[in-house]
Protein backbone atom coordinates (compact mmCIF):
# COMPACT_ATOMS: atom_id res chain seq x y z
CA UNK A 1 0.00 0.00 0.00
CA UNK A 2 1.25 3.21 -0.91
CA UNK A 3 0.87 6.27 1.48
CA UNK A 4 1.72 9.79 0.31
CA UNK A 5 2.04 12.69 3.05
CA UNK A 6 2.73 16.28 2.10
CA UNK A 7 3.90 19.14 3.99
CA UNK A 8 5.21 22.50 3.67
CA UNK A 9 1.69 24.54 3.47
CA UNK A 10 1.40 27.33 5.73
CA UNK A 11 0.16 31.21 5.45
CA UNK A 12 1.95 33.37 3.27
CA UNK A 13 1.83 36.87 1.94
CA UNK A 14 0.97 38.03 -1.54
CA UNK A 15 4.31 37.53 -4.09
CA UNK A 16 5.78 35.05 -1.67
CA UNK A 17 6.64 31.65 -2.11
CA UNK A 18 6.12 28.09 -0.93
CA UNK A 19 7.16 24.47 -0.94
CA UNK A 20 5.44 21.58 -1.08
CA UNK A 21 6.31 18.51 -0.24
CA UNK A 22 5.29 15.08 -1.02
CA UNK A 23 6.79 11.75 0.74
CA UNK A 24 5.67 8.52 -0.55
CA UNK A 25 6.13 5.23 1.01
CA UNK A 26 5.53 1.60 -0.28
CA UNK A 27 5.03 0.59 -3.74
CA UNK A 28 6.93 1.07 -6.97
CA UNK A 29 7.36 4.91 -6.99
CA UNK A 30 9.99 5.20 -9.99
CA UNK A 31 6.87 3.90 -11.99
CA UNK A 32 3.90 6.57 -11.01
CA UNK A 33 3.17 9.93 -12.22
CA UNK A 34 2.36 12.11 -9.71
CA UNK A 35 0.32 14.99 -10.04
CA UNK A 36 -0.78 17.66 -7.48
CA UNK A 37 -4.41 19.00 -6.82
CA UNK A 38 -5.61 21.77 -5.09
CA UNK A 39 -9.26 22.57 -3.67
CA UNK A 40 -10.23 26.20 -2.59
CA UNK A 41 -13.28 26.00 -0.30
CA UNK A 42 -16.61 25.90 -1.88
CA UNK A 43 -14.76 25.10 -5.22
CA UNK A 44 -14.12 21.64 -7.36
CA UNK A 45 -10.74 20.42 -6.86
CA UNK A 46 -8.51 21.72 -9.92
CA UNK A 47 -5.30 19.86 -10.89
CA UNK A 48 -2.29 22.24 -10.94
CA UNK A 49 0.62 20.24 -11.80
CA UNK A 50 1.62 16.78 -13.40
CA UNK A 51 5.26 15.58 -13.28
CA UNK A 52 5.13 11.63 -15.45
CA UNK A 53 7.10 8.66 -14.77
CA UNK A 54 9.52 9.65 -17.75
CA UNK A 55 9.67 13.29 -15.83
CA UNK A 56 7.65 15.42 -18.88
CA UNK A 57 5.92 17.76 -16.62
CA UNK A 58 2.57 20.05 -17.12
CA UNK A 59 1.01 22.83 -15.44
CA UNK A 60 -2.03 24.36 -15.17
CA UNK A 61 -2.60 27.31 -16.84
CA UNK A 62 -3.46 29.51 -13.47
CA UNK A 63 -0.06 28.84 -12.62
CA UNK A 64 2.11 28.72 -15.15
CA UNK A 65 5.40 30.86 -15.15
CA UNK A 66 5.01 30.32 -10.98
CA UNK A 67 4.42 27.51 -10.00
CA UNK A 68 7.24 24.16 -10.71
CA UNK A 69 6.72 20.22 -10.20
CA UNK A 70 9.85 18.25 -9.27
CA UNK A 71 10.88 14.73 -8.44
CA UNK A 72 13.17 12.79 -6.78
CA UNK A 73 13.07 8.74 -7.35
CA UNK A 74 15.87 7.71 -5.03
CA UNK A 75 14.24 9.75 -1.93
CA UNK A 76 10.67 8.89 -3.43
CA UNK A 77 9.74 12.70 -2.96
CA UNK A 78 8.00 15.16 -5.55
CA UNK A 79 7.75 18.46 -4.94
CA UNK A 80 5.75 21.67 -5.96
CA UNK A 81 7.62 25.03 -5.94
CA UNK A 82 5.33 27.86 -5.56
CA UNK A 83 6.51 31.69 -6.00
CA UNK A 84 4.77 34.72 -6.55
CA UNK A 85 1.88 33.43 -4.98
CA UNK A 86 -1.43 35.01 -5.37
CA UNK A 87 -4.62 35.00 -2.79
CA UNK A 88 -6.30 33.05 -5.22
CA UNK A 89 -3.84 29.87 -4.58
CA UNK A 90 -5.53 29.48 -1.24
CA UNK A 91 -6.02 25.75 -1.03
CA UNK A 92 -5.71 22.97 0.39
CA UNK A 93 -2.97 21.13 -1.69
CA UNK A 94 -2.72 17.09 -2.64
CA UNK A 95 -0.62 15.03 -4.03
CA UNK A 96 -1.88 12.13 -5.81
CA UNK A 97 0.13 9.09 -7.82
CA UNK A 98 -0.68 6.18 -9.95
CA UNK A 99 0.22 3.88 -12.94
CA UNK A 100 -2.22 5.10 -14.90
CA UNK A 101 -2.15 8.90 -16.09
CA UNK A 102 -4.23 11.19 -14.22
CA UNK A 103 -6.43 8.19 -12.71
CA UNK A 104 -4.78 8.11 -9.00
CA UNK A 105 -5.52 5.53 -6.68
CA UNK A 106 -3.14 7.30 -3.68
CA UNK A 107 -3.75 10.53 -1.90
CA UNK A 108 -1.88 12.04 0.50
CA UNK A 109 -4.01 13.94 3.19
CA UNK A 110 -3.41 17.23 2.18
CA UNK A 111 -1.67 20.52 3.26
CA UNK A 112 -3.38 23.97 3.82
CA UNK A 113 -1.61 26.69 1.82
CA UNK A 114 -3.36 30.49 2.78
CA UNK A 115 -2.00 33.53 0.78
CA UNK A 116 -2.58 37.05 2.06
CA UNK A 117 -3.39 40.01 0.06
């Protein structure tokens, strides 16, 4: 069983930056893509950033230019650099990984990320 936990959310003023954090533990990690999510209250959740097995990574385009997916196999981490944040990136953030291409069957628990105007 695979079990994903991120960190690194917190409160944050307008034009600052974050980073999340994503561990994963159990299963074959080398072979998932991992994607983060985001869900603002009241609102659908809203993919923001893919990162693929093969490392060909995709953003959304709310957040392009800011916002950069990483990964590291050999610590089975991915990560989601966040700069010149903007109040409307309040989420809570997710990170999610799978076999199959934006069908996840892991999510972490998620990590609160509040930006200030």
């Amino acid at each position: 069983q695979v079990q994903l936990v991120e960190s690194g959310g917190g409160s944050v003023q307008a034009g600052g930056s974050l980073r999340l954090s994503c561990a994963a533990s159990g299963g074959r990690f080398s072979t998932y893509h991992m994607s983060w999510y985001r869900q603002a209250p009241g609102k659908q959740r809203e993919l923001v950033a893919t990162i693929t097995r093969n490392g060909i990574t995709n953003c959304a385009d709310s957040v392009k230019g800011r916002f950069t997916i990483s990964r590291d196999n050999g610590k089975k981490m991915v990560y989601l650099q966040m700069n010149s944040l903007k109040p409307e990136d309040t989420a809570v953030y997710y990170c999610a990984a799978g076999p199959r291409y934006g069908d996840y069957d892991y999510w972490g628990q998620g990590t609160q990320v509040t930006v200030s105007s």
